[in-house]
Protein backbone atom coordinates (compact mmCIF):
# COMPACT_ATOMS: atom_id res chain seq x y z
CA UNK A 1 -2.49 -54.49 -20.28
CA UNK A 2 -5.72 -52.16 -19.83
CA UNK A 3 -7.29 -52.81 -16.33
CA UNK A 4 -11.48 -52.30 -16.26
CA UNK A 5 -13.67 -52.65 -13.46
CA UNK A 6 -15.70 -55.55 -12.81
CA UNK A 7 -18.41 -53.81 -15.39
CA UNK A 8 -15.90 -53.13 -18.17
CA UNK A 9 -14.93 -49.60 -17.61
CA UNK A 10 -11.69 -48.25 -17.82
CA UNK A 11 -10.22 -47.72 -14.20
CA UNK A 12 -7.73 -45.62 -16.11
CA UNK A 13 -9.24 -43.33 -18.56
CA UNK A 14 -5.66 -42.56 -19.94
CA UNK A 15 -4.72 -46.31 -21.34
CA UNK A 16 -7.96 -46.05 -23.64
CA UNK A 17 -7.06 -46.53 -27.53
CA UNK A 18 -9.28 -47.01 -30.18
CA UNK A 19 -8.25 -50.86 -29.84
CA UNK A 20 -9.82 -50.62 -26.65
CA UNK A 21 -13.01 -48.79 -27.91
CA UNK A 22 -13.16 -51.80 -30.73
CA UNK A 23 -12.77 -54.23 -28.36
CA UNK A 24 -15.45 -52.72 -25.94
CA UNK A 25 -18.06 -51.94 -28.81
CA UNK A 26 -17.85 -55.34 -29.79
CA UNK A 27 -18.85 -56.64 -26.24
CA UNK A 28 -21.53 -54.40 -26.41
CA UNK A 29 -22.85 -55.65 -29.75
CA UNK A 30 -22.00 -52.76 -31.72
CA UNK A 31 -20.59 -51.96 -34.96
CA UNK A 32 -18.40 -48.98 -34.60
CA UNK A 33 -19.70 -46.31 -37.37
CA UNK A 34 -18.11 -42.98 -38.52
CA UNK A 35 -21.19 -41.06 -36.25
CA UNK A 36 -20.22 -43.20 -33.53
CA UNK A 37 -16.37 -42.23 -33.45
CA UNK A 38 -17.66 -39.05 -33.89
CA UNK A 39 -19.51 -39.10 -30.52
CA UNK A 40 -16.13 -40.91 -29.21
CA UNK A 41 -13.88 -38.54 -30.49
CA UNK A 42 -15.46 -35.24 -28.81
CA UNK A 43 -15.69 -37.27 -25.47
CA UNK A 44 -11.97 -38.20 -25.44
CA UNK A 45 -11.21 -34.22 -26.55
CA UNK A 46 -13.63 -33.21 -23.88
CA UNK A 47 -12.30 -35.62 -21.50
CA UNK A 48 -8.89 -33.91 -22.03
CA UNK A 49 -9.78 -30.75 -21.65
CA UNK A 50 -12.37 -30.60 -18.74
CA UNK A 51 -10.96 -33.46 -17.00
CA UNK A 52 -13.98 -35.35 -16.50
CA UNK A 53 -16.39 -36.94 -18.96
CA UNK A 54 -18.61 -34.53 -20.85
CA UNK A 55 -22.79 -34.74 -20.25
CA UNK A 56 -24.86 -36.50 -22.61
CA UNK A 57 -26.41 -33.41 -23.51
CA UNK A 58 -23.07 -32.14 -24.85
CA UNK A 59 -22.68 -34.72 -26.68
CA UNK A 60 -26.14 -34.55 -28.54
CA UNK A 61 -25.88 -30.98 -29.24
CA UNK A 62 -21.92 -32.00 -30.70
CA UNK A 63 -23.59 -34.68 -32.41
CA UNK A 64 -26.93 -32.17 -33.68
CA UNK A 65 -24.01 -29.38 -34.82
CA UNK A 66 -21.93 -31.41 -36.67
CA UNK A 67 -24.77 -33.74 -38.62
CA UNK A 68 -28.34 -32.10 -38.33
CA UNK A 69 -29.21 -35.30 -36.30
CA UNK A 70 -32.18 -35.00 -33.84
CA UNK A 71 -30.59 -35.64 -29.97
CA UNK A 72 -32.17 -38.99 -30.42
CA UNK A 73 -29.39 -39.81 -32.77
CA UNK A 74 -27.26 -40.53 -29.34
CA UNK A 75 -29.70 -43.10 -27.65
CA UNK A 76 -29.81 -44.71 -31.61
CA UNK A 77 -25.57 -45.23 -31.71
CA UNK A 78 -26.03 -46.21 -27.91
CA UNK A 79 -29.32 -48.17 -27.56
CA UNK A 80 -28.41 -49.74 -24.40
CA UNK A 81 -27.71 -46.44 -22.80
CA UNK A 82 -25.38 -43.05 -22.79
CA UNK A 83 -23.41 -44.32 -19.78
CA UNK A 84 -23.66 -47.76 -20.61
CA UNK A 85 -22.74 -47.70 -24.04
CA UNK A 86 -20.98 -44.29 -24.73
CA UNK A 87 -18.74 -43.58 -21.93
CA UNK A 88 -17.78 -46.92 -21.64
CA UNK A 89 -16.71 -47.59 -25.12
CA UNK A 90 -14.89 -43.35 -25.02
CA UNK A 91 -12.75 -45.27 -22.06
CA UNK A 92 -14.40 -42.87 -19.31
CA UNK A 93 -14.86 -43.84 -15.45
CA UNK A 94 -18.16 -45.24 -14.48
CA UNK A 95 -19.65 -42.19 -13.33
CA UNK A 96 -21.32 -42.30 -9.82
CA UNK A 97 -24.41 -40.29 -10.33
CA UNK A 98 -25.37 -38.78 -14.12
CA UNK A 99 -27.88 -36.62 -15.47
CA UNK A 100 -28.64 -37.33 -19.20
CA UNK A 101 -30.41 -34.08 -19.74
């Protein structure tokens, strides 16, 4: 069984499948799209190899190489928020202080 925190998030980022990630998206009221398992995707790789969750603004500029989308295409996959949303549904900690810059 995958064990989450009292606010959904993984407590380990290593059980997450994309079962879990449909499961989560759905509690957040999202429809999982092919931009937003794109955005998943490159957290998960970066997650492997950096060993921490990547910035939002890695992310946008991912998201801006890979479909000409503006950086506001992030906050439109993840209305309710980057940490919120994103790293949440990508199976990532909570993370204890963030800059979305």
């Amino acid at each position: 069984m995958t064990e989450v925190d009292t606010e959904g998030y993984l407590i380990d980022p290593s059980q997450w499948d994309e079962d879990f990630a449909q499961q989560a998206a759905l509690a957040e009221g999202i429809s999982l799209t092919d931009d937003h398992w794109r955005v998943i995707r490159f957290m998960r790789q970066w997650l492997d190899e950096h060993q921490v969750a990547p910035d939002a603004r890695h992310v946008m500029k991912h998201l801006t190489q890979a479909t000409g989308a503006g950086r506001n295409r992030l906050f439109e996959l993840f209305p309710y928020g980057y940490v919120q949303q994103a790293c949440k549904i990508a199976g990532m900690k909570r993370p204890r202080a963030w800059s979305t810059g």
